[in-house]
PDB file of N, CA and C in Angstrom:
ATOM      1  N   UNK A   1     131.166 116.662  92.369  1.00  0.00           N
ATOM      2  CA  UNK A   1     130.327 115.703  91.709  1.00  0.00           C
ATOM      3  C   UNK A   1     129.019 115.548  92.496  1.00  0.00           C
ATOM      4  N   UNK A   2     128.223 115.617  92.004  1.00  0.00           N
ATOM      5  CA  UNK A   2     126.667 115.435  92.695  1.00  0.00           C
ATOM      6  C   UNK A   2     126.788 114.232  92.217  1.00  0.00           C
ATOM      7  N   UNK A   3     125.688 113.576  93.557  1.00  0.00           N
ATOM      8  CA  UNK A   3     125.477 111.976  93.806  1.00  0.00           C
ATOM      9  C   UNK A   3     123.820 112.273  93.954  1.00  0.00           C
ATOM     10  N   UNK A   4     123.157 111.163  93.320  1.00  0.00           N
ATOM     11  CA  UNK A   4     122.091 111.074  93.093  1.00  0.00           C
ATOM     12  C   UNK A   4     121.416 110.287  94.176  1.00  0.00           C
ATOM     13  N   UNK A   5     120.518 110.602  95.152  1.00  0.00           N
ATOM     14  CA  UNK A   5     119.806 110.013  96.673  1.00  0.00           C
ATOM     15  C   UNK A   5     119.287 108.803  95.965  1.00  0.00           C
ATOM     16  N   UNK A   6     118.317 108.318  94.796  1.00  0.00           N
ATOM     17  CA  UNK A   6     118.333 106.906  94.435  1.00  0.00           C
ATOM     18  C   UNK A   6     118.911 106.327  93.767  1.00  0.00           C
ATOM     19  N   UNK A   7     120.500 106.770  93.018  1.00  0.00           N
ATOM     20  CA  UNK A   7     120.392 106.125  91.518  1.00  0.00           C
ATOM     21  C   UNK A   7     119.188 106.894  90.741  1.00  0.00           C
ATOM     22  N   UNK A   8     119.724 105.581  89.568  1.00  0.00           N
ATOM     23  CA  UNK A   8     119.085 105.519  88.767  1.00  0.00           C
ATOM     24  C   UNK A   8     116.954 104.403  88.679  1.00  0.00           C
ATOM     25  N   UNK A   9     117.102 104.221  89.836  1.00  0.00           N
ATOM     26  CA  UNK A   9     116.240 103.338  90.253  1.00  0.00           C
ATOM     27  C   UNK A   9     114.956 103.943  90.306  1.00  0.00           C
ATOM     28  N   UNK A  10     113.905 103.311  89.135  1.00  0.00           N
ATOM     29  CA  UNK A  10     112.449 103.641  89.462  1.00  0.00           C
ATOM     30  C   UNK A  10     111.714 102.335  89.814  1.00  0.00           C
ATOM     31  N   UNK A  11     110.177 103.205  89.996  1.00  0.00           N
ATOM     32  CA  UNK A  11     109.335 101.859  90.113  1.00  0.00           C
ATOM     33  C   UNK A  11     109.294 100.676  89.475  1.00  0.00           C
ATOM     34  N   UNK A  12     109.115 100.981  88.496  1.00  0.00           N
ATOM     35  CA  UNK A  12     109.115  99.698  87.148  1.00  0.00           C
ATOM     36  C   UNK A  12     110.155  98.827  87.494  1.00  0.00           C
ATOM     37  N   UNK A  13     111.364  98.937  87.797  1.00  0.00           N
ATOM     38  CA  UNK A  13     112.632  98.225  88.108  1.00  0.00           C
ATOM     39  C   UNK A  13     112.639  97.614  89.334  1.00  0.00           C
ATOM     40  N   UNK A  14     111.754  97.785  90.221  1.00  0.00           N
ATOM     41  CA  UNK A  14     111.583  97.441  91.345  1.00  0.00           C
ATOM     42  C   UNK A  14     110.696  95.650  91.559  1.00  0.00           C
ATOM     43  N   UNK A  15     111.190  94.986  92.202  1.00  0.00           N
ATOM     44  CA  UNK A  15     110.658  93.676  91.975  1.00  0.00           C
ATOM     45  C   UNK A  15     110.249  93.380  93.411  1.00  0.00           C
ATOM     46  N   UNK A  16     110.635  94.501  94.176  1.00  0.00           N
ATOM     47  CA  UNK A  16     109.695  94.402  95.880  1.00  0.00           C
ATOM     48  C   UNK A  16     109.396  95.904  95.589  1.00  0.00           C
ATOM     49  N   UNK A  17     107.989  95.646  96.112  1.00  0.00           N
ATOM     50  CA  UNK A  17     107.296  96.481  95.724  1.00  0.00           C
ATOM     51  C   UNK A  17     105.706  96.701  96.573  1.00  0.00           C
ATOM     52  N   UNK A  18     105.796  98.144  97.083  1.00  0.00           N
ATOM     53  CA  UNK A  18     104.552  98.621  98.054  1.00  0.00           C
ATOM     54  C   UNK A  18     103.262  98.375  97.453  1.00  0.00           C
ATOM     55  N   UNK A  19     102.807  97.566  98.495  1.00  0.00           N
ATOM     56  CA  UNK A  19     100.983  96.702  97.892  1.00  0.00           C
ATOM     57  C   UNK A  19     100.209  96.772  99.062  1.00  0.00           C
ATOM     58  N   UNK A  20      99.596  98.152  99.151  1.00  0.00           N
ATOM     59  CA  UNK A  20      98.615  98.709  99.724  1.00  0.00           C
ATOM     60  C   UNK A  20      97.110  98.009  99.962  1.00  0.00           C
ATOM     61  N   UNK A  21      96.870  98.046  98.965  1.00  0.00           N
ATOM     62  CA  UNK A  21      95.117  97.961  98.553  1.00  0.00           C
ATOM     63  C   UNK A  21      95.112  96.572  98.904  1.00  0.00           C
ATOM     64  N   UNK A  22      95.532  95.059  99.089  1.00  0.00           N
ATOM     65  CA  UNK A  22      94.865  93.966  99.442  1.00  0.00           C
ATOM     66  C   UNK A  22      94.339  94.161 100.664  1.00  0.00           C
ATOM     67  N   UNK A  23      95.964  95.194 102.124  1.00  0.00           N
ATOM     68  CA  UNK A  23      95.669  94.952 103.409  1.00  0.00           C
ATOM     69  C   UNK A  23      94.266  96.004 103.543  1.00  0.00           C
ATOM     70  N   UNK A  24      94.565  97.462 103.061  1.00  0.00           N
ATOM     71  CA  UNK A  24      93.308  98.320 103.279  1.00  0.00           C
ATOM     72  C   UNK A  24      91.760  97.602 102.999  1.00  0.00           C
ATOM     73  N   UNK A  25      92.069  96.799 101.980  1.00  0.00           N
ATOM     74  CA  UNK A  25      90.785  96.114 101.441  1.00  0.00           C
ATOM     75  C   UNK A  25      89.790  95.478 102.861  1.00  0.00           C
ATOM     76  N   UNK A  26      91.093  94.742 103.420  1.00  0.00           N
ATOM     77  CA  UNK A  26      90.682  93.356 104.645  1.00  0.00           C
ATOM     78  C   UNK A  26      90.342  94.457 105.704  1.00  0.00           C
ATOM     79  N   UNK A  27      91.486  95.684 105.860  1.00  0.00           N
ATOM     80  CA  UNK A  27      91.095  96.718 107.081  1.00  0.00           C
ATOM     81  C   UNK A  27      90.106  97.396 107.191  1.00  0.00           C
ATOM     82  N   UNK A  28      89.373  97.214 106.100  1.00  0.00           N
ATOM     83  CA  UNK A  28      87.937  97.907 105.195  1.00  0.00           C
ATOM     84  C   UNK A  28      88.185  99.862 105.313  1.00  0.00           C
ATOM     85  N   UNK A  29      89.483 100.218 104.950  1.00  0.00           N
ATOM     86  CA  UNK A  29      89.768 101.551 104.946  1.00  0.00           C
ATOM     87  C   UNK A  29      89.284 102.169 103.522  1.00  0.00           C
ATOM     88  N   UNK A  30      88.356 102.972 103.204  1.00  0.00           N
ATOM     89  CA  UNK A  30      87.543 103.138 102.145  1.00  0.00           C
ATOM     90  C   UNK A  30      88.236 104.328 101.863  1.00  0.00           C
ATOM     91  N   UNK A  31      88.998 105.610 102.648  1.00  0.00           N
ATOM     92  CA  UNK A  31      89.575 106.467 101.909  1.00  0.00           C
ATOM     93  C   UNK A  31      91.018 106.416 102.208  1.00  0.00           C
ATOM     94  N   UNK A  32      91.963 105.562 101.789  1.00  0.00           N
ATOM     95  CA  UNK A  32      93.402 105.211 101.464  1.00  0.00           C
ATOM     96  C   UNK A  32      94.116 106.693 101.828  1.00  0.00           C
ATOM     97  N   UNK A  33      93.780 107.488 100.743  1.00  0.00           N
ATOM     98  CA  UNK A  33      94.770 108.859 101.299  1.00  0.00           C
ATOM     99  C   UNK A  33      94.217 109.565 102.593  1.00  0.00           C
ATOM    100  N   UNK A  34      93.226 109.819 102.352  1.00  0.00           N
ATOM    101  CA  UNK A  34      92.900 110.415 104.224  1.00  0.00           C
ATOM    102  C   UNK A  34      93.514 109.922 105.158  1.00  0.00           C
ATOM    103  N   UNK A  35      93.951 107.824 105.356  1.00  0.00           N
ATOM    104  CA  UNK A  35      94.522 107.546 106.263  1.00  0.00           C
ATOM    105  C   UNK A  35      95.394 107.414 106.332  1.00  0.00           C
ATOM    106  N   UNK A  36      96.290 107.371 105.171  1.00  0.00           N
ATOM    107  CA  UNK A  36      97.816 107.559 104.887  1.00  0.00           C
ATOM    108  C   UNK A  36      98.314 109.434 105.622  1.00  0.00           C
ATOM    109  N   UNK A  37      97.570 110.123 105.454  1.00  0.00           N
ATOM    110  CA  UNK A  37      97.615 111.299 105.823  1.00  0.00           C
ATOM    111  C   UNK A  37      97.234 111.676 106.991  1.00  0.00           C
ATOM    112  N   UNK A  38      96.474 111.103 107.800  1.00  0.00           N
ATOM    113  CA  UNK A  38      95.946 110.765 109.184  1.00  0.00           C
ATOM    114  C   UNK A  38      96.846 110.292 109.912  1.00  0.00           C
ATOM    115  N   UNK A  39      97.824 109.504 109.519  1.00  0.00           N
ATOM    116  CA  UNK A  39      98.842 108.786 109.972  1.00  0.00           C
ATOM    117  C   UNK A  39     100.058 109.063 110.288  1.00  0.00           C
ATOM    118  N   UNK A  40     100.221 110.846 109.385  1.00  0.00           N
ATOM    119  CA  UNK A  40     101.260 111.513 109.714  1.00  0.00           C
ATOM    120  C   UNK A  40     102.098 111.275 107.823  1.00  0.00           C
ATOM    121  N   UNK A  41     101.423 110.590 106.808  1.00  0.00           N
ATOM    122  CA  UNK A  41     102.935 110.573 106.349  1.00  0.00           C
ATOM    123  C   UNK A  41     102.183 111.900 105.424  1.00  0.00           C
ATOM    124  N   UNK A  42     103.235 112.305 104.055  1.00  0.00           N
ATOM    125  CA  UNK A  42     102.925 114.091 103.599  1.00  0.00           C
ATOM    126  C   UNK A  42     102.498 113.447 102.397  1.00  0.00           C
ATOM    127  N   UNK A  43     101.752 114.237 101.970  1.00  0.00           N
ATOM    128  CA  UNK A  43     100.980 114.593 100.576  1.00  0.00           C
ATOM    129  C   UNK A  43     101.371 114.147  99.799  1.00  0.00           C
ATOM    130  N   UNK A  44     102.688 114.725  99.275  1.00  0.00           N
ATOM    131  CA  UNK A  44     103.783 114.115  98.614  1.00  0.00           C
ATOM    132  C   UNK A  44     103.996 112.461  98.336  1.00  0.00           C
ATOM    133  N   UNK A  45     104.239 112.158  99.380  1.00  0.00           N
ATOM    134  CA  UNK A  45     104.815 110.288  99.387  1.00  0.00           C
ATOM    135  C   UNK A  45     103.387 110.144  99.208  1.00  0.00           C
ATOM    136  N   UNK A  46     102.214 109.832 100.058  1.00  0.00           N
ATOM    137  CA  UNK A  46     100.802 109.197 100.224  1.00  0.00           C
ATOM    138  C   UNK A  46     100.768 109.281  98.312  1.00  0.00           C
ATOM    139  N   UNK A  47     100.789 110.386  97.267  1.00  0.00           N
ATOM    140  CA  UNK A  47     100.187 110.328  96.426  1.00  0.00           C
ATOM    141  C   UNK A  47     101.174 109.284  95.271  1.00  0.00           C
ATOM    142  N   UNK A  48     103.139 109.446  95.883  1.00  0.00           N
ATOM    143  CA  UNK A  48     103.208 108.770  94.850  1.00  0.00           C
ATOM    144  C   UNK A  48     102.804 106.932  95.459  1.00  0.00           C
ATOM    145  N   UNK A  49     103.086 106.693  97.129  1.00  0.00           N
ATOM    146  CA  UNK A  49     102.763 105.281  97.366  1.00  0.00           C
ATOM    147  C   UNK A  49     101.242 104.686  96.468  1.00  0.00           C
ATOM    148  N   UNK A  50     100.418 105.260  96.773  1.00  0.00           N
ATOM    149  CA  UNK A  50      99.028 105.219  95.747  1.00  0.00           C
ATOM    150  C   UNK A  50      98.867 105.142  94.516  1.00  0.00           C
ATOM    151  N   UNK A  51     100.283 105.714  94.076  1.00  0.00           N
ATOM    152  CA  UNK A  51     100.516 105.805  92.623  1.00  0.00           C
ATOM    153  C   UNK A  51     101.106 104.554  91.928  1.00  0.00           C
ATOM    154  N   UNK A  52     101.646 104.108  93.105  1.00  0.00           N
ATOM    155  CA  UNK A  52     102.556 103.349  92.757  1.00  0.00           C
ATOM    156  C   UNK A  52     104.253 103.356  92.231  1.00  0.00           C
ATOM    157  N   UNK A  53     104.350 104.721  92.672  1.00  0.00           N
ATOM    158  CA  UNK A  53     105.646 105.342  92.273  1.00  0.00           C
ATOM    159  C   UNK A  53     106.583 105.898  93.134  1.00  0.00           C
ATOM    160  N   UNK A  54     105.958 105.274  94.269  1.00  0.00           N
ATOM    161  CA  UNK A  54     107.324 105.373  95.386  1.00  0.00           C
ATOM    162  C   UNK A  54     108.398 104.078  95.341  1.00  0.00           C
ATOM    163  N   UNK A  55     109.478 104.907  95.398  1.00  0.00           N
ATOM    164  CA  UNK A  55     111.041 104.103  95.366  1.00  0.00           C
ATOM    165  C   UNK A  55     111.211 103.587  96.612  1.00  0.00           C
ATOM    166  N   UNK A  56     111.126 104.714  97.551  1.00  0.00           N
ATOM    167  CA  UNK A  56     111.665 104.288  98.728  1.00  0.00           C
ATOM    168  C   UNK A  56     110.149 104.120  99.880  1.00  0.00           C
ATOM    169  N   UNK A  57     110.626 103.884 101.388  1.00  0.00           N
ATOM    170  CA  UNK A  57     109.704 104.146 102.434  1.00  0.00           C
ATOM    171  C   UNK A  57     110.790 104.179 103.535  1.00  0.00           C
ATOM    172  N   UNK A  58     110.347 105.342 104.204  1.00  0.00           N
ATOM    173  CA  UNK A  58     111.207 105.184 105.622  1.00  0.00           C
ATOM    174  C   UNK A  58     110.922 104.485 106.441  1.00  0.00           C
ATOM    175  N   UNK A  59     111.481 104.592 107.377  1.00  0.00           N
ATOM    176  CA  UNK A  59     110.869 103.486 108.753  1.00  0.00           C
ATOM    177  C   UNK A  59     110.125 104.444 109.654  1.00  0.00           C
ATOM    178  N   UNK A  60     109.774 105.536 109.760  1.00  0.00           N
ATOM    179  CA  UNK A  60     108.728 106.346 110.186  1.00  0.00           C
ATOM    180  C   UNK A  60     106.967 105.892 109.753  1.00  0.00           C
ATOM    181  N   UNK A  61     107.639 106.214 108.376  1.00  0.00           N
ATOM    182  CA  UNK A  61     106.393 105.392 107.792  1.00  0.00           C
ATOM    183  C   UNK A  61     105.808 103.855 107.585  1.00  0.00           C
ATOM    184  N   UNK A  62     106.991 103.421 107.726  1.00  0.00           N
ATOM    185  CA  UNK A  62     106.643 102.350 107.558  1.00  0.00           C
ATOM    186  C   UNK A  62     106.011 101.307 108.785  1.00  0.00           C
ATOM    187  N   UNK A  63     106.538 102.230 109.957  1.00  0.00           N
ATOM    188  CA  UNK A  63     106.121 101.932 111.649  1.00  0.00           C
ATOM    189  C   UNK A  63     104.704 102.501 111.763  1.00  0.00           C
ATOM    190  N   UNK A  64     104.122 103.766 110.848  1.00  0.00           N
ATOM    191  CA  UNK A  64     103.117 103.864 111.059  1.00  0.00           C
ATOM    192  C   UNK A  64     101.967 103.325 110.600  1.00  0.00           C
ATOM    193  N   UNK A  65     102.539 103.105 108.825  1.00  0.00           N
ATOM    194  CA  UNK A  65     101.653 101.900 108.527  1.00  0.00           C
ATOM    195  C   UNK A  65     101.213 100.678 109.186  1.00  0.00           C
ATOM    196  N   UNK A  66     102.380 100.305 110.159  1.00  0.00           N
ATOM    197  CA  UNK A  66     102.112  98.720 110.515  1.00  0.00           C
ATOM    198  C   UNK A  66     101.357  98.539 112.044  1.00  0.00           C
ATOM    199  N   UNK A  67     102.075  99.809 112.220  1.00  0.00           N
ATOM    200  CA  UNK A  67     100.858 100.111 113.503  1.00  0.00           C
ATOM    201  C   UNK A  67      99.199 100.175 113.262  1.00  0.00           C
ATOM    202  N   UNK A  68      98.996 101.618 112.034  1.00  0.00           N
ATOM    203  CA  UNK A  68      97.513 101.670 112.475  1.00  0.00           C
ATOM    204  C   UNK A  68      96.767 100.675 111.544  1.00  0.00           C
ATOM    205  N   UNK A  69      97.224  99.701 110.626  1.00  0.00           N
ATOM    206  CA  UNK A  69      97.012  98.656 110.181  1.00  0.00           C
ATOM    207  C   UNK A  69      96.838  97.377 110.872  1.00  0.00           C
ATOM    208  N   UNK A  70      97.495  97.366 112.117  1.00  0.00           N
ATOM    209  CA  UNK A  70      97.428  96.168 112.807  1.00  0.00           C
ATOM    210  C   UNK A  70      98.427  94.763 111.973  1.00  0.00           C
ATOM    211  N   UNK A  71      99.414  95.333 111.217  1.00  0.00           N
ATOM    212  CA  UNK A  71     100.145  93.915 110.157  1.00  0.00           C
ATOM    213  C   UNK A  71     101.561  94.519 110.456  1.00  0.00           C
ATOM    214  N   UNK A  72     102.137  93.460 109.757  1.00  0.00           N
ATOM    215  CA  UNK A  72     103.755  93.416 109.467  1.00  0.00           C
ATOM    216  C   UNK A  72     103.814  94.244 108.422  1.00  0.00           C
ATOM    217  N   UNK A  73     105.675  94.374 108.329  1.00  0.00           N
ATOM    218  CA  UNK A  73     106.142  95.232 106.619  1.00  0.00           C
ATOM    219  C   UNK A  73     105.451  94.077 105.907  1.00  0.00           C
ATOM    220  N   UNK A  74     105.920  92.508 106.104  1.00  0.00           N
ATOM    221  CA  UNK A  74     105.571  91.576 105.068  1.00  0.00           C
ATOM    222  C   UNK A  74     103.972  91.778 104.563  1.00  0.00           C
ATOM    223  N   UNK A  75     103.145  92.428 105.092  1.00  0.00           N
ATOM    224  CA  UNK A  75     101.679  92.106 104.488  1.00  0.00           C
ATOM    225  C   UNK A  75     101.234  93.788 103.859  1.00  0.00           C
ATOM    226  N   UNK A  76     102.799  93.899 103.903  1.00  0.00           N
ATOM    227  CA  UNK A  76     102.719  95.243 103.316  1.00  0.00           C
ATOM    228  C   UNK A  76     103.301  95.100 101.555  1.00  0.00           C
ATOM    229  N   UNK A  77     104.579  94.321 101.587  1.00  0.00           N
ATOM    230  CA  UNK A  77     104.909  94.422 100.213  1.00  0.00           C
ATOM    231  C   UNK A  77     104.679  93.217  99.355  1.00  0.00           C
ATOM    232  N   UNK A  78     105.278  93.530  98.464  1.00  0.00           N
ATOM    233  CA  UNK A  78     104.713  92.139  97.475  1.00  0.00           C
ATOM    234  C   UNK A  78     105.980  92.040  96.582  1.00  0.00           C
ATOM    235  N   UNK A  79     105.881  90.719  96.082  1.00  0.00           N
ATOM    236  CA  UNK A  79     107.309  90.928  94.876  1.00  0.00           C
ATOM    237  C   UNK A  79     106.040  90.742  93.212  1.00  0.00           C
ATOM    238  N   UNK A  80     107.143  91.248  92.331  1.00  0.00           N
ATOM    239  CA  UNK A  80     106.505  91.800  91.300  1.00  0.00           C
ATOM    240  C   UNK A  80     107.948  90.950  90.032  1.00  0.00           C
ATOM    241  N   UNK A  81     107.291  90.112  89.245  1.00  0.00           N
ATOM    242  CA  UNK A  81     108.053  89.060  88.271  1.00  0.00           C
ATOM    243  C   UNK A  81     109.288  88.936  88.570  1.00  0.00           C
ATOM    244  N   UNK A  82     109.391  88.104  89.887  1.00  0.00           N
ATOM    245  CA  UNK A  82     110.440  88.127  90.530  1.00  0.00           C
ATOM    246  C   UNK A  82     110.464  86.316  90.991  1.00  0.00           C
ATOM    247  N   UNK A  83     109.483  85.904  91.283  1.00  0.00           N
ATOM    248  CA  UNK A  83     109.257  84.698  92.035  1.00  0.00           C
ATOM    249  C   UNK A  83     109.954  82.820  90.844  1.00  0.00           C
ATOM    250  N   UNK A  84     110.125  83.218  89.772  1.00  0.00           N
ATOM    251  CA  UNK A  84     110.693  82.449  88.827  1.00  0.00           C
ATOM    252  C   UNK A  84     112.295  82.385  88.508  1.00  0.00           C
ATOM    253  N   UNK A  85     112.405  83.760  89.231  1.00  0.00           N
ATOM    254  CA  UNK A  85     113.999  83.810  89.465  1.00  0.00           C
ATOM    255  C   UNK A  85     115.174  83.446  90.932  1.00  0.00           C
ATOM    256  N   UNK A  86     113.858  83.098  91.954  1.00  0.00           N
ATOM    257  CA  UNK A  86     114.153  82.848  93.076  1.00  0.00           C
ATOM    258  C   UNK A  86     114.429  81.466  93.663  1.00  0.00           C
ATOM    259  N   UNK A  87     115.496  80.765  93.894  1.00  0.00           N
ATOM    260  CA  UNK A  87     115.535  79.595  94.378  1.00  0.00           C
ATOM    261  C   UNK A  87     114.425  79.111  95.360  1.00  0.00           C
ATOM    262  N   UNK A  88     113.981  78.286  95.137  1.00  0.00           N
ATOM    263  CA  UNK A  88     112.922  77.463  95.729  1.00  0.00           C
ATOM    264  C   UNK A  88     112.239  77.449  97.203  1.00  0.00           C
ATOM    265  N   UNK A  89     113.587  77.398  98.266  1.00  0.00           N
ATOM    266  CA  UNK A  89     113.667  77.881  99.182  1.00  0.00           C
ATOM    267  C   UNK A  89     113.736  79.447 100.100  1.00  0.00           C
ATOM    268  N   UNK A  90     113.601  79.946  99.121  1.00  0.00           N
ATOM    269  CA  UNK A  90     114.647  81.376  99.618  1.00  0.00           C
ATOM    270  C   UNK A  90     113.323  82.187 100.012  1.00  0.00           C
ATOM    271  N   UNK A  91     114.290  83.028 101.285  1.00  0.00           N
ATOM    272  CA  UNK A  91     112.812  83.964 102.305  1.00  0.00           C
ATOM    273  C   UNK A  91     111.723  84.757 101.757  1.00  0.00           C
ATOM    274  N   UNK A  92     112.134  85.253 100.058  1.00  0.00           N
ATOM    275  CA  UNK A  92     111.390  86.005  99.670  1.00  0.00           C
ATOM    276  C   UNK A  92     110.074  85.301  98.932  1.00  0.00           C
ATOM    277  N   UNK A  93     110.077  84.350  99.179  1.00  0.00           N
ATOM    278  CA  UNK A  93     108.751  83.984  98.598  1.00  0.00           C
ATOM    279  C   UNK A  93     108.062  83.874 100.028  1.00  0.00           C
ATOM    280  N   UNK A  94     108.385  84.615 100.809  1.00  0.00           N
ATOM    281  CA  UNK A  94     107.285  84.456 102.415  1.00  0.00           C
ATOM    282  C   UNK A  94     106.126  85.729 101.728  1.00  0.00           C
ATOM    283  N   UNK A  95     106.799  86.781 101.137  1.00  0.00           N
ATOM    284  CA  UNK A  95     105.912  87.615 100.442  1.00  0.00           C
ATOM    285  C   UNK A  95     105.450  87.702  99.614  1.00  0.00           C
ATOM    286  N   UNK A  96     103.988  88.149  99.470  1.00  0.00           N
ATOM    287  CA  UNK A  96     102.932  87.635  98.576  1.00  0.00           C
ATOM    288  C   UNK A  96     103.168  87.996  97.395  1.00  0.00           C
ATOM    289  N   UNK A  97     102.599  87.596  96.436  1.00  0.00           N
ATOM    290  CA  UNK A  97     102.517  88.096  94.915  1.00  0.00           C
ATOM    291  C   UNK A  97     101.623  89.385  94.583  1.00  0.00           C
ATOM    292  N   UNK A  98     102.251  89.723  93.886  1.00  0.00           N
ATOM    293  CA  UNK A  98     101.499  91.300  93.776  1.00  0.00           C
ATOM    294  C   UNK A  98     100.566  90.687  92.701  1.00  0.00           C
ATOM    295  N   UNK A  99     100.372  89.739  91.813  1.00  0.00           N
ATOM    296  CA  UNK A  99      99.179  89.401  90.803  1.00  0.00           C
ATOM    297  C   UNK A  99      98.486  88.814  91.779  1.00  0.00           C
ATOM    298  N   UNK A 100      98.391  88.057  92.799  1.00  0.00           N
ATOM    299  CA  UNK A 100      97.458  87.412  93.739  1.00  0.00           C
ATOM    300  C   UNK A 100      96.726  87.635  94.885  1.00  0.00           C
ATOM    301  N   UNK A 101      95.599  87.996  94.950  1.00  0.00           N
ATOM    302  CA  UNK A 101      95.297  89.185  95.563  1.00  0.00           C
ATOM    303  C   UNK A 101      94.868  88.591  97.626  1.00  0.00           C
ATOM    304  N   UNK A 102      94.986  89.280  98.411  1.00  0.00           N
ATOM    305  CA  UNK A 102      95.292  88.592  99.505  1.00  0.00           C
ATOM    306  C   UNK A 102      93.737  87.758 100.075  1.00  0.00           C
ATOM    307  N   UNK A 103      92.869  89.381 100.014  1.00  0.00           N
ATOM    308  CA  UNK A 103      91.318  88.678 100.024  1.00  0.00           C
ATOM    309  C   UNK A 103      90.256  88.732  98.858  1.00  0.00           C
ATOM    310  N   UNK A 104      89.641  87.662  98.696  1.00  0.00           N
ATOM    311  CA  UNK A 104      89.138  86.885  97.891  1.00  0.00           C
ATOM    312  C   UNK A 104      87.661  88.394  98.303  1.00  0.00           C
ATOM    313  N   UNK A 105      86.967  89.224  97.401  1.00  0.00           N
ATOM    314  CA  UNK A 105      85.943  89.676  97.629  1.00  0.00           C
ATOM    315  C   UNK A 105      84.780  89.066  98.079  1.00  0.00           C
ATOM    316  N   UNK A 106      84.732  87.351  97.434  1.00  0.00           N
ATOM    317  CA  UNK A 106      83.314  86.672  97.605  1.00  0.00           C
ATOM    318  C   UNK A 106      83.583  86.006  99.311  1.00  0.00           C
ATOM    319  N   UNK A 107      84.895  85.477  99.716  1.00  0.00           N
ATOM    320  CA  UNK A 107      85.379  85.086 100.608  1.00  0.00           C
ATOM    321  C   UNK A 107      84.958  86.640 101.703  1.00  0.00           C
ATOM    322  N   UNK A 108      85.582  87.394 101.827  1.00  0.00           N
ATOM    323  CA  UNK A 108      85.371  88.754 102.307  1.00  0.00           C
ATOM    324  C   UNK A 108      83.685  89.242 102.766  1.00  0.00           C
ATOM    325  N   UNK A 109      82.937  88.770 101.916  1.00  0.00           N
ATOM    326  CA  UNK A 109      81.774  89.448 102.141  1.00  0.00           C
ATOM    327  C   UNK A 109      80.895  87.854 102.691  1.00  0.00           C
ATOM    328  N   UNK A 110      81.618  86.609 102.554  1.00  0.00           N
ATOM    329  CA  UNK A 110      81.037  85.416 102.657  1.00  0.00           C
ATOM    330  C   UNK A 110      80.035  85.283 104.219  1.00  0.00           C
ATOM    331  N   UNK A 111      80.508  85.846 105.106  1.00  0.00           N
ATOM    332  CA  UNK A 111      79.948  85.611 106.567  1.00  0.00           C
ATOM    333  C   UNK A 111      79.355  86.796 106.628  1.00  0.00           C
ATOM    334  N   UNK A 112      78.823  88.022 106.321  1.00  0.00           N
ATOM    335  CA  UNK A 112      78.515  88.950 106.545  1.00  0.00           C
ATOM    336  C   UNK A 112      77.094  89.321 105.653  1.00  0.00           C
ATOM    337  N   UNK A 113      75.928  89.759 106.681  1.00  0.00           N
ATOM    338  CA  UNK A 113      74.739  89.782 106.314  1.00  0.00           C
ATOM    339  C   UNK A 113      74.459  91.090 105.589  1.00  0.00           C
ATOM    340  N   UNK A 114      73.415  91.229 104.769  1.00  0.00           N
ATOM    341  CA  UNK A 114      73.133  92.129 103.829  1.00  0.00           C
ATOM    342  C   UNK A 114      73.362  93.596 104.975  1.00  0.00           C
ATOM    343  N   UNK A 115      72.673  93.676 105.932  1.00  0.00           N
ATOM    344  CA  UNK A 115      72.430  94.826 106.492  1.00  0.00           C
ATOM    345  C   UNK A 115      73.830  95.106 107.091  1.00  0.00           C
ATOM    346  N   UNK A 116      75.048  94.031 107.511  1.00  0.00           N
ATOM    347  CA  UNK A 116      76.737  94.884 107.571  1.00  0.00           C
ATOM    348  C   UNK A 116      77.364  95.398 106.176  1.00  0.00           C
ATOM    349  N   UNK A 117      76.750  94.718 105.091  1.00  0.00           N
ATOM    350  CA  UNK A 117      77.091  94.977 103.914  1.00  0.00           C
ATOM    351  C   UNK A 117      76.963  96.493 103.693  1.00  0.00           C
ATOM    352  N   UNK A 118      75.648  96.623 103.970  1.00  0.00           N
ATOM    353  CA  UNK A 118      75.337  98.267 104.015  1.00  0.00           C
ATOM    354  C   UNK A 118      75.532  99.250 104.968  1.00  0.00           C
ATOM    355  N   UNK A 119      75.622  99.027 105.783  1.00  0.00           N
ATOM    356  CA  UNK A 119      76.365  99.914 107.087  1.00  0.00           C
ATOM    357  C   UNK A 119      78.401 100.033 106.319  1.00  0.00           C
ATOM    358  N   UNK A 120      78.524  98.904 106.102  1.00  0.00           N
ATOM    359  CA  UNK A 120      80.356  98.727 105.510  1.00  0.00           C
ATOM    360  C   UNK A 120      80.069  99.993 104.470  1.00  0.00           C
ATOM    361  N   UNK A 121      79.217  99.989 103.423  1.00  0.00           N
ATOM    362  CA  UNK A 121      79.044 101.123 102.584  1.00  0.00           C
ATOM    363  C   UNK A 121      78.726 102.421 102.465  1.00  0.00           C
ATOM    364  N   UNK A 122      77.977 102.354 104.125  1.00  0.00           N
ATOM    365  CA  UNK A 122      77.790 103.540 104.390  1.00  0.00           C
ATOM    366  C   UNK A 122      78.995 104.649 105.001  1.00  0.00           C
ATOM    367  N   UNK A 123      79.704 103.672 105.771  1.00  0.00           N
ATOM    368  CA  UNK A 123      81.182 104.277 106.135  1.00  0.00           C
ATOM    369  C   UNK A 123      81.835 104.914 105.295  1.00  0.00           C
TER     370      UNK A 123
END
């Protein structure tokens, strides 16, 4: 009998769920796959995490994310129409909402003068 490495389990079904783009946003990382790939993880995973269609993450990767990010797993994932089903108290609302986004763009660019604005763009 062959056994299947995930189930039956895809993204869509998933209610914790890899949320990239708020922390890269704040880390001001402008090419996502170069540094996902810089980082050691393969072609492969970087395109479906980006995609949004990774199931799983190892702890290879997931140590490297949190390293060259400077964050936790927590400011890594997000829950996804999940938070209405969760008792009031319970740990998983320590992680953010994947509809709510972590930095505010106007907040983000609020202290920062036209000429970092453009150097940030030039990067």
């Amino acid at each position: 009998m062959l056994r299947r490495k995930r189930g039956d389990l895809t993204p869509r079904q998933s209610s914790i769920v890899l949320n990239l783009k708020p922390i890269m946003t704040a880390r001001q990382v402008i090419f996502p796959y170069a540094f996902l790939r810089k980082i050691g993880i393969s072609s492969n995973s970087v395109n479906k995490i980006l995609n949004g269609e990774a199931v799983q993450v190892n702890f290879r990767q997931l140590t490297a994310m949190c390293l060259s990010l400077n964050c936790t797993p927590n400011d890594l994932f997000a829950l996804r129409d999940m938070q209405s089903h969760l008792p009031e108290n319970h740990q998983l609302h320590r992680l953010q909402d994947i509809n709510q986004p972590i930095v505010e763009l106007q907040d983000f660019y609020k202290d920062k003068s036209l000429e970092e604005i453009r150097k940030m763009n030039e990067e």
